[in-house]
C-alpha atoms as a PDB file:
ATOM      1  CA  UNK A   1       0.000   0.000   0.000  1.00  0.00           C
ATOM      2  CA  UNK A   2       1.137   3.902  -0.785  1.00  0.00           C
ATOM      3  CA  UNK A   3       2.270   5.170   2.468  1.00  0.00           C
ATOM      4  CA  UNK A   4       0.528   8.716   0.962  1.00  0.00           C
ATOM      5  CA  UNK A   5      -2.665   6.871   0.657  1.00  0.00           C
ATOM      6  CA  UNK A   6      -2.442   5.558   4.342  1.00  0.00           C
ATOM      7  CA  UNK A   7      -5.038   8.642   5.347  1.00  0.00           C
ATOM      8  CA  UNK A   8      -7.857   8.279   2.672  1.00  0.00           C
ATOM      9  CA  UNK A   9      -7.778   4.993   2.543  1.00  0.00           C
ATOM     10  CA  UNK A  10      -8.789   4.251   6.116  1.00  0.00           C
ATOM     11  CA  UNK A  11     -10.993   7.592   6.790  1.00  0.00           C
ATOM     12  CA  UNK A  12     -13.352   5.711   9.035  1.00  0.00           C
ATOM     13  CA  UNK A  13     -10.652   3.598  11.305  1.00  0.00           C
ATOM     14  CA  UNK A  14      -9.374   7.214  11.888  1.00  0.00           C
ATOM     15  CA  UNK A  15     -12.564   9.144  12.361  1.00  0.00           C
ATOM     16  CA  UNK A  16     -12.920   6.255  15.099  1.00  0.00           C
ATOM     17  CA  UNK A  17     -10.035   6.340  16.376  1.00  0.00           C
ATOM     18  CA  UNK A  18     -10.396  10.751  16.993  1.00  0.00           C
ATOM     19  CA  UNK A  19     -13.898  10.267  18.882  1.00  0.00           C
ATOM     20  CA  UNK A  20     -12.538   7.589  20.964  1.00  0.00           C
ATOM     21  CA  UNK A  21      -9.468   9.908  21.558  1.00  0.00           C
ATOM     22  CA  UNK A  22     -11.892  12.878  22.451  1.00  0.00           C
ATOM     23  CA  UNK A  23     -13.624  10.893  24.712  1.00  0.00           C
ATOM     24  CA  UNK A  24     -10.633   9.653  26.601  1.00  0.00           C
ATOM     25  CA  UNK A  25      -9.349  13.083  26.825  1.00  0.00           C
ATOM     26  CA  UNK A  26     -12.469  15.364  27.325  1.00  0.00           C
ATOM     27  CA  UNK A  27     -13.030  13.051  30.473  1.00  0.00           C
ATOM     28  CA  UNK A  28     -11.687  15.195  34.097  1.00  0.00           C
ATOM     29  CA  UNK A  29      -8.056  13.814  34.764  1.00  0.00           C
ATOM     30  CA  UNK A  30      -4.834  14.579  35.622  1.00  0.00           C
ATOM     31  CA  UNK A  31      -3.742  16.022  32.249  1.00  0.00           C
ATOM     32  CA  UNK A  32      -6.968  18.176  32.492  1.00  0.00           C
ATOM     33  CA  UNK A  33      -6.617  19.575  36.105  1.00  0.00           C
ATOM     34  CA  UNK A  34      -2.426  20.359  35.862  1.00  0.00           C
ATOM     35  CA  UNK A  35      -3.487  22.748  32.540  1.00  0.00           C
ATOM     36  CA  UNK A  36      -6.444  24.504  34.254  1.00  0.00           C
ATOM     37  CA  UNK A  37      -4.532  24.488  37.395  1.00  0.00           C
ATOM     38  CA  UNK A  38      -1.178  26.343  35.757  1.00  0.00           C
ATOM     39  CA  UNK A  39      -3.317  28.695  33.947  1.00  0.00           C
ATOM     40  CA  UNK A  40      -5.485  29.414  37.579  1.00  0.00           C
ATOM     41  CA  UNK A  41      -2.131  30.037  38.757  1.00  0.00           C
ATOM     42  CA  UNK A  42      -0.049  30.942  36.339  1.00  0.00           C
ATOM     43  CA  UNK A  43      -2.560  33.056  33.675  1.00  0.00           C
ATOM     44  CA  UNK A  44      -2.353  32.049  30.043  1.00  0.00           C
ATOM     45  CA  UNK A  45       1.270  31.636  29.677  1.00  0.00           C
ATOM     46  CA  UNK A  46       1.314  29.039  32.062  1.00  0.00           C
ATOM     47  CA  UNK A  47      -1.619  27.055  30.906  1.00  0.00           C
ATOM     48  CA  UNK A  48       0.200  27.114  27.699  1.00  0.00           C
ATOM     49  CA  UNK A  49       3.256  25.755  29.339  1.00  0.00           C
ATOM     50  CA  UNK A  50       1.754  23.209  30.517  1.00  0.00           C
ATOM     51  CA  UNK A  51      -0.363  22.403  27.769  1.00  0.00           C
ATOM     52  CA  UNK A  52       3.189  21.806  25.634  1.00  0.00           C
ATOM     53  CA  UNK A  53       4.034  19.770  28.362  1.00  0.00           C
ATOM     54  CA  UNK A  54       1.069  17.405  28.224  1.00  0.00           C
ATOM     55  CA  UNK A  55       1.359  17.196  24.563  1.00  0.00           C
ATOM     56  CA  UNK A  56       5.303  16.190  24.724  1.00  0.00           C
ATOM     57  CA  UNK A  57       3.807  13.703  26.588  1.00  0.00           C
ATOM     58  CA  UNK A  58       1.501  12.379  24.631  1.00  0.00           C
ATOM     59  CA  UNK A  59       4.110  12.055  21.490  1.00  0.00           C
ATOM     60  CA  UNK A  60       6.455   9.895  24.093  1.00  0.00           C
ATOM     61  CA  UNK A  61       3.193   7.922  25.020  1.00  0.00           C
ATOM     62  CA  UNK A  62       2.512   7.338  21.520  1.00  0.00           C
ATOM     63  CA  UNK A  63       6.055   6.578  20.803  1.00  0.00           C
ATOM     64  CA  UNK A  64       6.279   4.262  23.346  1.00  0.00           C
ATOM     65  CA  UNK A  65       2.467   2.182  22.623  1.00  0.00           C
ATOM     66  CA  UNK A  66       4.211   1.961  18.793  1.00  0.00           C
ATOM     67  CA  UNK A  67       6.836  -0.239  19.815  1.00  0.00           C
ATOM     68  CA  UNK A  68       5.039  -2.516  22.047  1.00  0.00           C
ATOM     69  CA  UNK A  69       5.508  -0.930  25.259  1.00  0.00           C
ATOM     70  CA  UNK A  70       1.654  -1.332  26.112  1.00  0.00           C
ATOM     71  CA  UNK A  71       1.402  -4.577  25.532  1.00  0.00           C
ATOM     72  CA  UNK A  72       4.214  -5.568  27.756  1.00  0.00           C
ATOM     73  CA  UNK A  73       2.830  -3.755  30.830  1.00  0.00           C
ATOM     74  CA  UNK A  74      -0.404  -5.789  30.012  1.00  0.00           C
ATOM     75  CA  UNK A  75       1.778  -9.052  30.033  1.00  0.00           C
ATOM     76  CA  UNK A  76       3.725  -8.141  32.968  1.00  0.00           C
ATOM     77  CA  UNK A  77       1.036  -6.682  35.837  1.00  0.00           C
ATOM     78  CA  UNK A  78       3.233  -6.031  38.326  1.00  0.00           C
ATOM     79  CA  UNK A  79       4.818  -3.459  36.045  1.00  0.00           C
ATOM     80  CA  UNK A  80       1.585  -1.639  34.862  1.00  0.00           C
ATOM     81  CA  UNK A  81       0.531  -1.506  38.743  1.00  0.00           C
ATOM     82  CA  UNK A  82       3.835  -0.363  39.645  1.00  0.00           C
ATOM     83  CA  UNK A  83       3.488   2.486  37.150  1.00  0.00           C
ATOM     84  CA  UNK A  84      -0.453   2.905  38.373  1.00  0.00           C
ATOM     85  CA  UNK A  85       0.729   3.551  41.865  1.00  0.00           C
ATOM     86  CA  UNK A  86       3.566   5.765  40.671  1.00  0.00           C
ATOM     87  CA  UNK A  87       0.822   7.895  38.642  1.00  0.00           C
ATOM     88  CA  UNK A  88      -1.802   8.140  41.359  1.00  0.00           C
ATOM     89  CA  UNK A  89       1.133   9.176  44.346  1.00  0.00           C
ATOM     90  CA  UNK A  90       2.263  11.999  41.433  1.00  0.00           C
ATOM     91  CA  UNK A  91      -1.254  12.672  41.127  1.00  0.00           C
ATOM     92  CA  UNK A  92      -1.545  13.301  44.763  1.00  0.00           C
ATOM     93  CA  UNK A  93       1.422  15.252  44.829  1.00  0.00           C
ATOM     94  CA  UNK A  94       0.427  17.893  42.042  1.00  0.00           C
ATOM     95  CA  UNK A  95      -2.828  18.012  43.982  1.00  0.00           C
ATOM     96  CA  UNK A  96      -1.175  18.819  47.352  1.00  0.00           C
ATOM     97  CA  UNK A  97       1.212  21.460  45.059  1.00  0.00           C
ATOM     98  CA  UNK A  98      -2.260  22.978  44.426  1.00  0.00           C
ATOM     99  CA  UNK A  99      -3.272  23.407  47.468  1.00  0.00           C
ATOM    100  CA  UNK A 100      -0.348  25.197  48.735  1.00  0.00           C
ATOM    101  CA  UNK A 101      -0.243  27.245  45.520  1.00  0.00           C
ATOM    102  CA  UNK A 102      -3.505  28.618  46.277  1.00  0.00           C
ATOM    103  CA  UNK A 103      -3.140  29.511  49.902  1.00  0.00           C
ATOM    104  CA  UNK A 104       0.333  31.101  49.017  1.00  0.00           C
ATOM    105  CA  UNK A 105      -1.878  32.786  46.084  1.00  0.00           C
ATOM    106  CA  UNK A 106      -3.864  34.296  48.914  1.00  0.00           C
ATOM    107  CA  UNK A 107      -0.666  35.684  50.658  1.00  0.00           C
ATOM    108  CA  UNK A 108       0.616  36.889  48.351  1.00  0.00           C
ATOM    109  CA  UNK A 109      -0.916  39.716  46.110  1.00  0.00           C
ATOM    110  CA  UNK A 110       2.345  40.031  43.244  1.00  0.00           C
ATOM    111  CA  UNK A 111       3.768  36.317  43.275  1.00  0.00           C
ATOM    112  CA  UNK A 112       6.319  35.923  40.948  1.00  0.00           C
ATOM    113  CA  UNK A 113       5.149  33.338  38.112  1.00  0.00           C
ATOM    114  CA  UNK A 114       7.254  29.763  38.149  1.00  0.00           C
ATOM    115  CA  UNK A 115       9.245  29.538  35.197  1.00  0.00           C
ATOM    116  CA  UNK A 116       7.414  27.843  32.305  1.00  0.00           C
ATOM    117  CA  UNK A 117      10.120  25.645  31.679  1.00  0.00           C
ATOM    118  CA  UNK A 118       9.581  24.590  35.248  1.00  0.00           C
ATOM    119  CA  UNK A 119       5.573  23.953  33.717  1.00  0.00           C
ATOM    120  CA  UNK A 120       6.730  22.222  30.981  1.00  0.00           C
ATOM    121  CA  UNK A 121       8.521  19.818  32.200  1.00  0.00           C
ATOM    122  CA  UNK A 122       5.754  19.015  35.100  1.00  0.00           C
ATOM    123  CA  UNK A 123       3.191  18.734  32.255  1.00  0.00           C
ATOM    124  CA  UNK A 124       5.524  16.368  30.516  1.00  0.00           C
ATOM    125  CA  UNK A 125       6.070  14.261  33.868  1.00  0.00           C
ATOM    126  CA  UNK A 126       2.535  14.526  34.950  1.00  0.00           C
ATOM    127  CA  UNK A 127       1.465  12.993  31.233  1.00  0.00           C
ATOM    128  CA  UNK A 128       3.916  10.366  31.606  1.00  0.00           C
ATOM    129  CA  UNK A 129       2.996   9.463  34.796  1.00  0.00           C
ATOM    130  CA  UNK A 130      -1.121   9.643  34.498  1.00  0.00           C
ATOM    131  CA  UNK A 131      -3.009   6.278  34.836  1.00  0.00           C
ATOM    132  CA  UNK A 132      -5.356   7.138  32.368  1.00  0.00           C
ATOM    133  CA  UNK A 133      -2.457   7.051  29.343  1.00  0.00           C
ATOM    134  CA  UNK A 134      -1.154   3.805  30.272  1.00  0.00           C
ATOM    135  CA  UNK A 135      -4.726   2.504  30.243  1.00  0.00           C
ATOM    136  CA  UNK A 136      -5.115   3.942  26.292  1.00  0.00           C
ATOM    137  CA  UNK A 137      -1.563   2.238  25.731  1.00  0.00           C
ATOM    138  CA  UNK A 138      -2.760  -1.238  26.819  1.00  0.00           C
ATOM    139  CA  UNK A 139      -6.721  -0.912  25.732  1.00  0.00           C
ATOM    140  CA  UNK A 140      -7.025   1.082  22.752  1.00  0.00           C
ATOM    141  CA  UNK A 141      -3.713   2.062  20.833  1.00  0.00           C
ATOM    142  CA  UNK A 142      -3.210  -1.598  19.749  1.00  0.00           C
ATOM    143  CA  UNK A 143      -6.755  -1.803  18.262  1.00  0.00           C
ATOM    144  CA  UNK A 144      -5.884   0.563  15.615  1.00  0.00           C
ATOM    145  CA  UNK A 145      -2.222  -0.677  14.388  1.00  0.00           C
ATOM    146  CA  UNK A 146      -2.439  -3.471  11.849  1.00  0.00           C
ATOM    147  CA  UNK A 147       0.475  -4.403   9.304  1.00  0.00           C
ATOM    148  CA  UNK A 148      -2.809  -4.098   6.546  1.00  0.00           C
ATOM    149  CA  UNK A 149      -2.910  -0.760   7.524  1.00  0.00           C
ATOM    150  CA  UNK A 150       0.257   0.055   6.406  1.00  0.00           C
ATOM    151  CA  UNK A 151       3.956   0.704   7.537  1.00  0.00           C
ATOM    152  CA  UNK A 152       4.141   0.952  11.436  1.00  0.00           C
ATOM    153  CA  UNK A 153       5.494   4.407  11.364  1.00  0.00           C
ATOM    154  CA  UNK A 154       3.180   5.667   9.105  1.00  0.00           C
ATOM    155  CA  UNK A 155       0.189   4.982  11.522  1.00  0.00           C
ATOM    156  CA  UNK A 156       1.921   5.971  14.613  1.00  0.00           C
ATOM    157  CA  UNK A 157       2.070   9.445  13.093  1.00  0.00           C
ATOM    158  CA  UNK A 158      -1.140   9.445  11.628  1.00  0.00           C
ATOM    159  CA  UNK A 159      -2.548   8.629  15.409  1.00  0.00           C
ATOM    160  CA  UNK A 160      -0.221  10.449  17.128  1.00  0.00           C
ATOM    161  CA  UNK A 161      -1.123  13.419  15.058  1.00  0.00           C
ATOM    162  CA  UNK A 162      -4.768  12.436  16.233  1.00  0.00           C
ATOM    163  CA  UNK A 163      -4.004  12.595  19.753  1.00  0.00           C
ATOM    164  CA  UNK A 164      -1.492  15.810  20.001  1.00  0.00           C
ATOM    165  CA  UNK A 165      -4.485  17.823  17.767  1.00  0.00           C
ATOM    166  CA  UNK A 166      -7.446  16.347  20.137  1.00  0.00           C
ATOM    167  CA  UNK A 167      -5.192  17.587  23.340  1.00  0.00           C
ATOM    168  CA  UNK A 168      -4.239  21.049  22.058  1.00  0.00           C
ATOM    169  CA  UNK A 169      -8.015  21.785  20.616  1.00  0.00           C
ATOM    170  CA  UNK A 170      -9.450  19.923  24.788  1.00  0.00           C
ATOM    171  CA  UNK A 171      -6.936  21.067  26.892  1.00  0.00           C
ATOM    172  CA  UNK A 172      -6.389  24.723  25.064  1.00  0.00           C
ATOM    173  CA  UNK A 173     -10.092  25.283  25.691  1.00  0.00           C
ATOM    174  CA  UNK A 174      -9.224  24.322  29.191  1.00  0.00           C
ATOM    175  CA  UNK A 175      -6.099  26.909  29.183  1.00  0.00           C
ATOM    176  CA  UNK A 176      -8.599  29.478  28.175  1.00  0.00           C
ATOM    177  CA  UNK A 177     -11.046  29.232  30.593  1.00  0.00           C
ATOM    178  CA  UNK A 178      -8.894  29.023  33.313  1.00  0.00           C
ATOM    179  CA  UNK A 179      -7.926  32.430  32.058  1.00  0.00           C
ATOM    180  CA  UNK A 180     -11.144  33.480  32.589  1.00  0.00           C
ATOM    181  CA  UNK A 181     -11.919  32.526  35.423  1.00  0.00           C
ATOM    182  CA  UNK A 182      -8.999  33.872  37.240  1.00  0.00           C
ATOM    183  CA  UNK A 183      -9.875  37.039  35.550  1.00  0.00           C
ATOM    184  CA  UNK A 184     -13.057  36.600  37.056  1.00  0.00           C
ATOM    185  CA  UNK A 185     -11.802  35.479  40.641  1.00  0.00           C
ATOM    186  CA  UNK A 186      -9.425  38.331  39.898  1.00  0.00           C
ATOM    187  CA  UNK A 187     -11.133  40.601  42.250  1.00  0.00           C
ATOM    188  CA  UNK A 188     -11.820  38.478  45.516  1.00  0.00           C
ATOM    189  CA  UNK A 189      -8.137  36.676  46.814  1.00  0.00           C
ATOM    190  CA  UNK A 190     -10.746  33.933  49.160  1.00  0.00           C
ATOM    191  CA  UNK A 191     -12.242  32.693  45.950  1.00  0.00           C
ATOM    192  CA  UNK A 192      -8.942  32.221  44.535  1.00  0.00           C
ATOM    193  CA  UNK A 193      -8.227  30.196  47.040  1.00  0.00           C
ATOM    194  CA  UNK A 194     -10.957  28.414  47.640  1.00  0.00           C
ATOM    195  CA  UNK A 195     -11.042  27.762  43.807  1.00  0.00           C
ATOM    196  CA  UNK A 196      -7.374  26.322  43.744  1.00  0.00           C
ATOM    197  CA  UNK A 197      -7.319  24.332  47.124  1.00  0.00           C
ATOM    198  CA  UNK A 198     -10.752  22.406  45.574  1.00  0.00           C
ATOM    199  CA  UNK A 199      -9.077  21.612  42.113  1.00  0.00           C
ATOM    200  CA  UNK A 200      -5.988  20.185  44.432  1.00  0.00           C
ATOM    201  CA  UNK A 201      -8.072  18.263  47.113  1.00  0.00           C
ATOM    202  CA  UNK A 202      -9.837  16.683  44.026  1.00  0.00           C
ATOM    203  CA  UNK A 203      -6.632  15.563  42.773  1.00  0.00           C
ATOM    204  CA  UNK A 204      -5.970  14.268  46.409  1.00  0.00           C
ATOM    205  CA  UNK A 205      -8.577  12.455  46.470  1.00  0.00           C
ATOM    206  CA  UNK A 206      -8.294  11.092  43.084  1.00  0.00           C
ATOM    207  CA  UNK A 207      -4.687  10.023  43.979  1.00  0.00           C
ATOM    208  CA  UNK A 208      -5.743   7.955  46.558  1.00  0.00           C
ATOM    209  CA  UNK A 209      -8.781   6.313  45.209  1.00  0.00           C
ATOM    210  CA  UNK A 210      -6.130   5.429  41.955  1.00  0.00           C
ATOM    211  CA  UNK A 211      -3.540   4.026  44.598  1.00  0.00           C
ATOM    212  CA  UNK A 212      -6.058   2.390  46.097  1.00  0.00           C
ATOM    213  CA  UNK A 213      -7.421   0.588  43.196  1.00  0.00           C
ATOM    214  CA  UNK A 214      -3.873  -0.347  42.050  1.00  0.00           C
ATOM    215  CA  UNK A 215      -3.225  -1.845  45.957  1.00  0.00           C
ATOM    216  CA  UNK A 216      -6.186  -3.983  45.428  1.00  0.00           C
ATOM    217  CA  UNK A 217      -5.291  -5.108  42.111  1.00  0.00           C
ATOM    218  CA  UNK A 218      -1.802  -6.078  43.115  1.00  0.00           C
ATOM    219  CA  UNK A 219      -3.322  -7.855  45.982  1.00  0.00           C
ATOM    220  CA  UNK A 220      -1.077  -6.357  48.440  1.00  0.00           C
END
């Protein structure tokens, strides 16, 4: 098969492949809440930041599910539930970050913004590290890559492209609106707070129900 024709030729399987994407994504998660958080935080600049971040990534993600990396953490549990537990304490962790972020938020009326290299790289570590990725790896990505599809590379791009455009358009919207609504929040420093200490106590919470479910599963 034409390697240019890879696109047109399976127009459906992709189409597919996007709304199943956009679902995955769309849904509240880590990825999500470190972009609206930055951008709570750090205004637009920093949701952007953070947004690269995510979308680095995603690429690595992608990179990694195209050489076989999902399904070896689905043939080896211990490994996937190591890497669950690792996500869901760094989910925890960015949640905690929140917390104190927003109370220092409320302290301080000119903080200094972190660097957004600083952002970027916690975006790319807090993709890396979310459950929800490593659940696409071993559930979904494989669906999609067949050898009658076409050369391997060719269709990790093609999806990859999928996923980096579905993240910008989700978690840009995100970036966005967190603009806004610090804008908003701009003029009372309590609902600042209050707003960032409840995105990081969700995280929290979400890090320990994750680390929870992953102790169960590995039967500890």
């Amino acid at each position: 098969m034409d390697w240019l024709s890879f696109p047109l030729a399976h127009t459906a399987h992709l189409w597919l492949f996007f709304l199943l994407v956009f679902g995955i994504i769309a849904l509240p998660g880590l990825d999500m809440a470190f972009v609206l958080g930055s951008s709570l935080v750090d205004g637009l600049k920093g949701g952007l930041a953070a947004l690269t971040g995510v979308v680095a990534g995603g690429v690595v993600h992608t990179a990694m599910a195209s050489l076989g990396v999902g399904l070896a953490l689905q043939a080896l549990p211990q490994l996937f539930n190591a890497m669950l537990i690792a996500g869901a304490l760094y989910l925890a962790w960015i949640g905690w970050q929140l917390v104190r972020g927003a109370a220092a938020l409320g302290e301080v009326s000119a903080q200094a913004s972190r660097p957004l290299a600083a952002t970027f790289r916690r975006g790319l570590l807090t993709c890396l590290l979310n459950p929800k990725a490593y659940l696409f790896m071993v559930a979904v990505f494989p669906q999609f890559v067949h050898p009658a599809y076409g050369p391997l590379a060719v269709q990790a791009v093609a999806l990859g492209a999928i996923i980096a455009a579905t993240q910008i358009g989700v978690y840009g919207a995100v970036a966005l609106g967190g603009v806004r609504v610090k804008a908003w929040l701009r003029g009372s420093g309590r609902a600042q707070v209050l707003a960032g200490q409840s995105l990081g106590w969700l995280l929290v919470v979400g890090g320990v129900w994750t680390l929870w479910q992953g102790w169960q599963t590995a039967g500890v």
